[in-house]
C-alpha atoms as a PDB file:
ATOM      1  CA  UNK A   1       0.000   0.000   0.000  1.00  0.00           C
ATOM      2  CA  UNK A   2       2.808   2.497   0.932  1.00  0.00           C
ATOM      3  CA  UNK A   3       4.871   1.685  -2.255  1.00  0.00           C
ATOM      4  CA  UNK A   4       1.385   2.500  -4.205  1.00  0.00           C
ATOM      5  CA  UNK A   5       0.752   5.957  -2.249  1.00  0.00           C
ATOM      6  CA  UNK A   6       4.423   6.477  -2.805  1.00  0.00           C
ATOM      7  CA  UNK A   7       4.409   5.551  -6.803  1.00  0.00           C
ATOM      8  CA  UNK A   8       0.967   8.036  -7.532  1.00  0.00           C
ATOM      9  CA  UNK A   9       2.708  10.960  -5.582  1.00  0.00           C
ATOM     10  CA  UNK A  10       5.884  10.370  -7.834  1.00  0.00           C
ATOM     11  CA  UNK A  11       3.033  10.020 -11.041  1.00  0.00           C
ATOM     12  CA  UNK A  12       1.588  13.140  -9.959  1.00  0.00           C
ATOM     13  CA  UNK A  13       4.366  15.517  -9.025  1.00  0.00           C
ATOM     14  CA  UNK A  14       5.503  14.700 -12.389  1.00  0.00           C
ATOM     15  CA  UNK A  15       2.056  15.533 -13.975  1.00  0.00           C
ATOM     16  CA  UNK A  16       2.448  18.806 -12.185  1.00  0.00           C
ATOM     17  CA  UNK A  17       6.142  19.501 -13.710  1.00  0.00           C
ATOM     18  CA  UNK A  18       4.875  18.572 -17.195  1.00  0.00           C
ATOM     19  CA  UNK A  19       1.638  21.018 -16.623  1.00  0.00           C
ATOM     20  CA  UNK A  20       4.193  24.150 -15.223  1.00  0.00           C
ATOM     21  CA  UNK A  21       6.656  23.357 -18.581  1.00  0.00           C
ATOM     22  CA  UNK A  22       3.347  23.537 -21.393  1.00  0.00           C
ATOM     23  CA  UNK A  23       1.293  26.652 -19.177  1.00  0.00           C
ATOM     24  CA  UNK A  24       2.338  30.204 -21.155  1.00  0.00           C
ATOM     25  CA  UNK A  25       4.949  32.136 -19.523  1.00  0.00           C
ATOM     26  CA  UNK A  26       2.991  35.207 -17.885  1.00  0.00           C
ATOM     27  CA  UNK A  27       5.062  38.326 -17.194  1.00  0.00           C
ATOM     28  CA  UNK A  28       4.495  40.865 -14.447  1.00  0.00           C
ATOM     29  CA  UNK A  29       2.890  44.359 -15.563  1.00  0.00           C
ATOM     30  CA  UNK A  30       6.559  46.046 -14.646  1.00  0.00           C
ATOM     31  CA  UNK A  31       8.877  46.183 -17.561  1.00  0.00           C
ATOM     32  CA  UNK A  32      12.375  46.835 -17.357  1.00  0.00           C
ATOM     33  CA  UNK A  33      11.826  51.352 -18.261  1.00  0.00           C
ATOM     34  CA  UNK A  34       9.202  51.730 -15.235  1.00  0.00           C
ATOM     35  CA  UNK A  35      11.910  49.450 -12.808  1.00  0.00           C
ATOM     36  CA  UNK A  36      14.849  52.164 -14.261  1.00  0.00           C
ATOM     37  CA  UNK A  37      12.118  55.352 -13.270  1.00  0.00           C
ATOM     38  CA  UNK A  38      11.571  53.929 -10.280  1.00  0.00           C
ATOM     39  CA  UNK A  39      15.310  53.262  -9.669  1.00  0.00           C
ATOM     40  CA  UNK A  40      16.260  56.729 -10.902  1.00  0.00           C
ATOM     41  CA  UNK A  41      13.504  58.462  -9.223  1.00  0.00           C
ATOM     42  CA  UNK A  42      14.482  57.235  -5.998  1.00  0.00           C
ATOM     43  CA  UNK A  43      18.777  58.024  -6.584  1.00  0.00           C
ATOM     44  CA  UNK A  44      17.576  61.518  -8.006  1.00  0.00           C
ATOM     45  CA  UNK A  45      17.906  64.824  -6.031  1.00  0.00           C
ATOM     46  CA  UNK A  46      15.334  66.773  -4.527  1.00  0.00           C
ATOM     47  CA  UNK A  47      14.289  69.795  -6.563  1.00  0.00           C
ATOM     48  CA  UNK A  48      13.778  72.975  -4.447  1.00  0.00           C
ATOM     49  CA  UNK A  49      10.560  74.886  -5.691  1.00  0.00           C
ATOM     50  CA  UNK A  50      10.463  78.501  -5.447  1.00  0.00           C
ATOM     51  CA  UNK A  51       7.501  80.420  -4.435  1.00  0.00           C
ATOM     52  CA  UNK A  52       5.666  82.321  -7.444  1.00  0.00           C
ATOM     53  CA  UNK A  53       6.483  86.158  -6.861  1.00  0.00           C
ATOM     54  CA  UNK A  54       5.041  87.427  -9.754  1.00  0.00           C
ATOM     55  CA  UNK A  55       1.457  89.183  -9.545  1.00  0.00           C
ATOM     56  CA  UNK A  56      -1.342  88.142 -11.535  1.00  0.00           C
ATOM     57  CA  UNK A  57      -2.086  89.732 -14.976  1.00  0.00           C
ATOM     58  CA  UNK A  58       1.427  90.253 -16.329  1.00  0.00           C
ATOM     59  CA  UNK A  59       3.928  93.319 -15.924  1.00  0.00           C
ATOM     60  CA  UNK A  60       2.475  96.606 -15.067  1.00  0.00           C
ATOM     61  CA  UNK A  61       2.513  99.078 -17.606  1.00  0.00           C
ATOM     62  CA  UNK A  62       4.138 102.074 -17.358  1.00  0.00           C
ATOM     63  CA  UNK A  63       2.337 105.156 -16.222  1.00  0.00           C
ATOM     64  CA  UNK A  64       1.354 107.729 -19.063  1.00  0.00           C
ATOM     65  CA  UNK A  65       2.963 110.646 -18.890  1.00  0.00           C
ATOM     66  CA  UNK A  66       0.453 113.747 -18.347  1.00  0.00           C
ATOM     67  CA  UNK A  67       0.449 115.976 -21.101  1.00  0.00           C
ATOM     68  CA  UNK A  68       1.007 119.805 -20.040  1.00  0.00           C
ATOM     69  CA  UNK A  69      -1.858 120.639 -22.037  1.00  0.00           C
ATOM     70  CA  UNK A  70      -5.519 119.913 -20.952  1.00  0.00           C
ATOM     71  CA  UNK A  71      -8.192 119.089 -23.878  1.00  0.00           C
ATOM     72  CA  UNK A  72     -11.910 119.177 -24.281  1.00  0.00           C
ATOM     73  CA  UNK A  73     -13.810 117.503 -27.016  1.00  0.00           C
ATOM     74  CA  UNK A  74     -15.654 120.031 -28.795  1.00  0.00           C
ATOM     75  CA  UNK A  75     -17.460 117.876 -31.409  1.00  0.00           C
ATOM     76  CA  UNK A  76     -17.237 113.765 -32.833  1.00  0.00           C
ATOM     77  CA  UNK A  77     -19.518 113.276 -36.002  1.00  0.00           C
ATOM     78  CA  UNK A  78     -19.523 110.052 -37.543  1.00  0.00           C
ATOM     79  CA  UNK A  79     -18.852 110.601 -41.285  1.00  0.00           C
ATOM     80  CA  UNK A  80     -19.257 108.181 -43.916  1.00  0.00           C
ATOM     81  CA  UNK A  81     -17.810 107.765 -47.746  1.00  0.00           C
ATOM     82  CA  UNK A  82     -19.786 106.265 -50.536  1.00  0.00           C
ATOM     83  CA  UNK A  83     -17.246 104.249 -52.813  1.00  0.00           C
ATOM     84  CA  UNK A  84     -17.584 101.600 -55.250  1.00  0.00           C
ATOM     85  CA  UNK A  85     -17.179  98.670 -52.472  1.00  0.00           C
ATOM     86  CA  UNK A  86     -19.308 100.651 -50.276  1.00  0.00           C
ATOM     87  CA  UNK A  87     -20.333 102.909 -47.581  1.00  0.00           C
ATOM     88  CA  UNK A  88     -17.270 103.433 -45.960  1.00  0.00           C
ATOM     89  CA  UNK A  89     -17.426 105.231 -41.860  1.00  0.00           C
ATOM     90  CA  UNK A  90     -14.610 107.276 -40.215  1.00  0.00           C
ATOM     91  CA  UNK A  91     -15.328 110.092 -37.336  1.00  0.00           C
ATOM     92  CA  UNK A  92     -13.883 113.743 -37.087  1.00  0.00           C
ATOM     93  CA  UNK A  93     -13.047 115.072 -34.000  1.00  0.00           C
ATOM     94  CA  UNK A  94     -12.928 118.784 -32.927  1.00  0.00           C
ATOM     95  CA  UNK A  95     -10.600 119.659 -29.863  1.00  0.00           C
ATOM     96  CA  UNK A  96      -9.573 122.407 -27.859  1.00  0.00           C
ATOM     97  CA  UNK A  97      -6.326 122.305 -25.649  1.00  0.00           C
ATOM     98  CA  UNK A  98      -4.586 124.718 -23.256  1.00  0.00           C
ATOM     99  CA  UNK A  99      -2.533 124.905 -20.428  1.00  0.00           C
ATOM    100  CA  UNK A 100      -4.624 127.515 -18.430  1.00  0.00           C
ATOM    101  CA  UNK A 101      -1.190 129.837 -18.568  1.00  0.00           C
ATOM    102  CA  UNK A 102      -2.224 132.123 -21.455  1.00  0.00           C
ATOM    103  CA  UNK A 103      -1.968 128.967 -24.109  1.00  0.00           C
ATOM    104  CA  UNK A 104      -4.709 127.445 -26.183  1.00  0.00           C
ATOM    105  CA  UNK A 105      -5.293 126.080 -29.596  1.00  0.00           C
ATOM    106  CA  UNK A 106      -8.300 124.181 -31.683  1.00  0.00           C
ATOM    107  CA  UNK A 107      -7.755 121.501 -33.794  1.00  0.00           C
ATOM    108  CA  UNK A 108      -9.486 118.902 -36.071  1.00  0.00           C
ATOM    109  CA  UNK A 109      -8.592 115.110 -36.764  1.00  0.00           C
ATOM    110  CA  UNK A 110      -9.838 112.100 -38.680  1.00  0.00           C
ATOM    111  CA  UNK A 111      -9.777 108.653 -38.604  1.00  0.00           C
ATOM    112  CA  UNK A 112     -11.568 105.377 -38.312  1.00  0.00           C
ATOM    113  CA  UNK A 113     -11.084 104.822 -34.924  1.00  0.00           C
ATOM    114  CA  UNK A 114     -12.184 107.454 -32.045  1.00  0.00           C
ATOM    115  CA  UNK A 115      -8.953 107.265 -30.098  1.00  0.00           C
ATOM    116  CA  UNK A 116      -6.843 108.293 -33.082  1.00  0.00           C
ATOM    117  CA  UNK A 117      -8.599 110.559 -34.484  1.00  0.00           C
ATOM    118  CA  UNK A 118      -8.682 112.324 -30.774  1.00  0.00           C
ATOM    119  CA  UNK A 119      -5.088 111.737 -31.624  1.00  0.00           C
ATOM    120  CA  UNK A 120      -4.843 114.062 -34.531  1.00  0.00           C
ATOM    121  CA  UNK A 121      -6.732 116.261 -33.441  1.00  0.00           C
ATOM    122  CA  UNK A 122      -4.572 116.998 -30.400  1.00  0.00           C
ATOM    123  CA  UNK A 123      -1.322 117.104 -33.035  1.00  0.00           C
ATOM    124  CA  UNK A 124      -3.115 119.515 -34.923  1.00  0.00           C
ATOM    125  CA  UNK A 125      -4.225 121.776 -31.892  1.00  0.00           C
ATOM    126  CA  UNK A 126      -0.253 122.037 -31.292  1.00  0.00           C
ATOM    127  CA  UNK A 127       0.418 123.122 -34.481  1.00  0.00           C
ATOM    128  CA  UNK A 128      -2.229 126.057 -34.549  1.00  0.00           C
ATOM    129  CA  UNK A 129      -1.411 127.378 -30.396  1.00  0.00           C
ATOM    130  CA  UNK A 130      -1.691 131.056 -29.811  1.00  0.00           C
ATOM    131  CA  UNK A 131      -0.815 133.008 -26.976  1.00  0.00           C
ATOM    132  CA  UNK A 132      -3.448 135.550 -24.736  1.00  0.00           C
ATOM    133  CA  UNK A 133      -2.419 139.114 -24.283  1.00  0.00           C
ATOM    134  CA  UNK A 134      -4.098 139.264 -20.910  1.00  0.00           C
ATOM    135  CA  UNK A 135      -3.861 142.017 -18.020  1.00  0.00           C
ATOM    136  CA  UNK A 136      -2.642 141.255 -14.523  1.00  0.00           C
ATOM    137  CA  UNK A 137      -5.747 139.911 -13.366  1.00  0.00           C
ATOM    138  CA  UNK A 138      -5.703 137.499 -16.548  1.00  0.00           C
ATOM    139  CA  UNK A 139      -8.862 139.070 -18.025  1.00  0.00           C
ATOM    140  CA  UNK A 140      -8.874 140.590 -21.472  1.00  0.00           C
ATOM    141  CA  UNK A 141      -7.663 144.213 -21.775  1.00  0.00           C
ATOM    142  CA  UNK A 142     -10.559 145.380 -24.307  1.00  0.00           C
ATOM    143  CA  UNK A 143     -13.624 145.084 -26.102  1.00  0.00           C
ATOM    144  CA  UNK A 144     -13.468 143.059 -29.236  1.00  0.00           C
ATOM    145  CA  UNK A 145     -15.632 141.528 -31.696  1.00  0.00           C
ATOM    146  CA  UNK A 146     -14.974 139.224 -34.394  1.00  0.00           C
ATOM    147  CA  UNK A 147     -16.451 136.978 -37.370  1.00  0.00           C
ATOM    148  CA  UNK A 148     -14.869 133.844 -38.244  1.00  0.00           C
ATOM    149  CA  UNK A 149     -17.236 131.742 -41.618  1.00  0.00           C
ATOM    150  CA  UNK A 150     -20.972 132.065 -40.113  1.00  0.00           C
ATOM    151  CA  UNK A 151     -20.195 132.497 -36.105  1.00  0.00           C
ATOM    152  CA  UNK A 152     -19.795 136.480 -34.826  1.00  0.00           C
ATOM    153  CA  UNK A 153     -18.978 136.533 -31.338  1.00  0.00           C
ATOM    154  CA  UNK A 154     -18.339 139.812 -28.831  1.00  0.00           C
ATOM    155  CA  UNK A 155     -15.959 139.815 -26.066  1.00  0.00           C
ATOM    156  CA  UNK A 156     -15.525 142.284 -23.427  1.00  0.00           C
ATOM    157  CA  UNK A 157     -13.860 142.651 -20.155  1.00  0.00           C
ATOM    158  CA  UNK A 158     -16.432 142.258 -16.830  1.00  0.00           C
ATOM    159  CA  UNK A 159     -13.633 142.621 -14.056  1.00  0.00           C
ATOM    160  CA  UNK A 160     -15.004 140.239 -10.926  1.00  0.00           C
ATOM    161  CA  UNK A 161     -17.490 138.792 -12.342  1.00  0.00           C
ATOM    162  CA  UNK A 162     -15.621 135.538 -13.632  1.00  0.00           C
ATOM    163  CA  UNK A 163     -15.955 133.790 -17.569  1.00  0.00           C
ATOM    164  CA  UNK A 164     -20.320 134.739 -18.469  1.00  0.00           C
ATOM    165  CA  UNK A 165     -19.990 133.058 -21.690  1.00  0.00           C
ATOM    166  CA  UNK A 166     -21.552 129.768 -23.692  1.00  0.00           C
ATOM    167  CA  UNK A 167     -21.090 127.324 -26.153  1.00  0.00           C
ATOM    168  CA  UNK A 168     -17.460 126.569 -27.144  1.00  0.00           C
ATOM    169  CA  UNK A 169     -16.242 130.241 -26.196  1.00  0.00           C
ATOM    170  CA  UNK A 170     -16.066 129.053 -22.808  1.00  0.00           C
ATOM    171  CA  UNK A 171     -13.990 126.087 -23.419  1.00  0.00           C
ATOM    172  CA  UNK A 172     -11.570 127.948 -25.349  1.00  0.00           C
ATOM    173  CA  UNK A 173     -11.560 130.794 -22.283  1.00  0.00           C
ATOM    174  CA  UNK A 174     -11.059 128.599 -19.516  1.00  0.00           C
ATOM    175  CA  UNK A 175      -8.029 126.178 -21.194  1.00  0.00           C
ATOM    176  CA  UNK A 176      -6.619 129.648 -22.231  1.00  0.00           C
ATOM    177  CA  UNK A 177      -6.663 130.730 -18.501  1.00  0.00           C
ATOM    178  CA  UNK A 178      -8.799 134.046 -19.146  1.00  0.00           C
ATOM    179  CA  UNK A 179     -10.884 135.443 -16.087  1.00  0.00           C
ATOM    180  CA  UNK A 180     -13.277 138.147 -15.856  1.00  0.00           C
ATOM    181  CA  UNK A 181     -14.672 138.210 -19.583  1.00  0.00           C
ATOM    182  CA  UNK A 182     -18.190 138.276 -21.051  1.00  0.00           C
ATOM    183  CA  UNK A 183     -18.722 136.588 -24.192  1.00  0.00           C
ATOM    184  CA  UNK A 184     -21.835 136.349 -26.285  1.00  0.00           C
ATOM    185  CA  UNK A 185     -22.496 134.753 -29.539  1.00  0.00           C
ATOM    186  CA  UNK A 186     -24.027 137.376 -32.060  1.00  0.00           C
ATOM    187  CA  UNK A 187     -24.744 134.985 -35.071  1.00  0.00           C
ATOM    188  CA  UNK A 188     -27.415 132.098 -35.445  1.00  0.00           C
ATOM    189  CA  UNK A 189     -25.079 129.471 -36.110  1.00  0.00           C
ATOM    190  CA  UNK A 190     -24.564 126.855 -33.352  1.00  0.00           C
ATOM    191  CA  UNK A 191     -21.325 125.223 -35.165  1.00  0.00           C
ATOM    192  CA  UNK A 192     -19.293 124.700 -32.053  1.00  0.00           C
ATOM    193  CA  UNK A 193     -16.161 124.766 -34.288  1.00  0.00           C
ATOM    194  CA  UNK A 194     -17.044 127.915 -36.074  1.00  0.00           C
ATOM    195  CA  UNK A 195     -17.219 129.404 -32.831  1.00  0.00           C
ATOM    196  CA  UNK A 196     -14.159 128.568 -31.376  1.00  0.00           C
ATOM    197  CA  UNK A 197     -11.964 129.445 -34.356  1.00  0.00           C
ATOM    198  CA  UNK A 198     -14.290 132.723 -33.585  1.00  0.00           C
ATOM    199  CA  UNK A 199     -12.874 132.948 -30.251  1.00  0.00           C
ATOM    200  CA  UNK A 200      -9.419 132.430 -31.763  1.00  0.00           C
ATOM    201  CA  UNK A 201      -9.534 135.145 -33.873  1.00  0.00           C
ATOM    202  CA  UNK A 202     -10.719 137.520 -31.444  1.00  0.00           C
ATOM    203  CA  UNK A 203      -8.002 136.757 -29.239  1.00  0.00           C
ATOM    204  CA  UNK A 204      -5.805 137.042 -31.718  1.00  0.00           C
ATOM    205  CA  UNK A 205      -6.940 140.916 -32.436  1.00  0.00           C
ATOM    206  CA  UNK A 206      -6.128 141.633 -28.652  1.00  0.00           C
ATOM    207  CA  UNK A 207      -3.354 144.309 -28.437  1.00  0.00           C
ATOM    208  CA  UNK A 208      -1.743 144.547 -24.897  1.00  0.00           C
ATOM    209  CA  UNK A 209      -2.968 147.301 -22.758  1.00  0.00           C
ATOM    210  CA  UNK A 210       0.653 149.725 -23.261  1.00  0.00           C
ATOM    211  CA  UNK A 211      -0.496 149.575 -27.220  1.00  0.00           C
ATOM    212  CA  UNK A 212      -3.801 150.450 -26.240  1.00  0.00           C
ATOM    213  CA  UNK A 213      -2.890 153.441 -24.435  1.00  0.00           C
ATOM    214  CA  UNK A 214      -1.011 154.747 -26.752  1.00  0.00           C
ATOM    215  CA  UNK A 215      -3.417 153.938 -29.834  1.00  0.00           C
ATOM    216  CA  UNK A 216      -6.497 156.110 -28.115  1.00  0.00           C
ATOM    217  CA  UNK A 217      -5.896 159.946 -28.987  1.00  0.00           C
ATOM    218  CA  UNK A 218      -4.864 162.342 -26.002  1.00  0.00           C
ATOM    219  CA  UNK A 219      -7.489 164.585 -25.045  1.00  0.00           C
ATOM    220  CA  UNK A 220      -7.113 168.493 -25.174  1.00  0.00           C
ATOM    221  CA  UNK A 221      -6.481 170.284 -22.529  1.00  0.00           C
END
């Protein structure tokens, strides 16, 4: 009985060897590259991570430099073109600068885009600055009147009583740093530009108070 047991153990472990020899070979999930990562990984260095210092939303910009002169807008029409693809828009822009020192000019600018036409406008204001003959109290030393296209417009001196004027005359009086004046607008037309080229002019035909005096006759004694 014991030589049988003995003889199917021997018949079976062999079984079992012949079995293990035919099954397929079946390889573990870790190839050779993930064993040298893993290797490498743990041989490699710590890396030291800085802290982000930078702010959100990119370098700052550099302020923008004020201009010396200040501007007002006196008109933006939207004007179009009729060509052979087309209607074709653009705006003009009227402007008025001055530094509020005696300083002030009007210009006019084009373009398709708001901004640079503001632009242009402001070049061409530079180009076309005059300078007030004022008095000491920066008001205007005498009457004048003066017609520019379709605007007439009056000015005269009203000493303490600060700028009485409308329209764009007042723009181009307070950027130009004139006090104490009374302005009125003789003609129907409303054309804001009209009117300040107006004002322009008029300041332009101011004569300083010296030439004044010595343009009104003496009187007779």
């Amino acid at each position: 009985m014991t030589d049988n047991k003995t003889d199917n153990k021997e018949v079976e472990q062999k079984k079992e060897g012949e079995a293990a020899q035919a099954a397929p070979v079946v390889f573990d999930s870790f190839d050779s590259a993930t064993v040298e990562k893993q290797e490498t990984s743990m041989t490699a260095p710590k890396r030291d991570f800085k802290k982000n210092t930078r702010r959100p939303g990119g370098p700052r910009r550099e302020p923008r430099v004020k201009s010396e002169y200040d501007q007002k807008i006196l008109n933006i029409r939207r004007v179009t073109r009729v060509a052979s693809g087309g209607r074709r828009f653009s705006f003009s822009v009227a402007i008025v600068i001055g530094n509020r020192k005696g300083a002030v000019g009007v210009g006019t600018g084009k373009a398709g885009d708001t901004s640079l036409a503001i632009d242009k406008a402001v070049r061409d204001a530079k180009k076309n600055l005059i300078h007030v003959r004022s008095t000491k109290g920066f008001s205007i030393p005498h009457e004048v009147s003066c017609k520019y296209s379709s605007a007439r417009i009056m000015l005269k001196p009203a000493k303490g009583r600060g700028i009485i004027a409308g329209s764009a005359v007042r723009d181009v009086l307070e950027l130009a740093g004139v006090k104490d004046v009374n302005a009125k607008v003789l003609s129907p037309s409303k054309n804001k530009l009209n009117i300040a080229q107006a004002t322009l002019k008029a300041i332009q035909m101011l004569k300083t108070p010296k030439a004044q005096v010595a343009k009104e006759p003496k009187k007779a004694e």
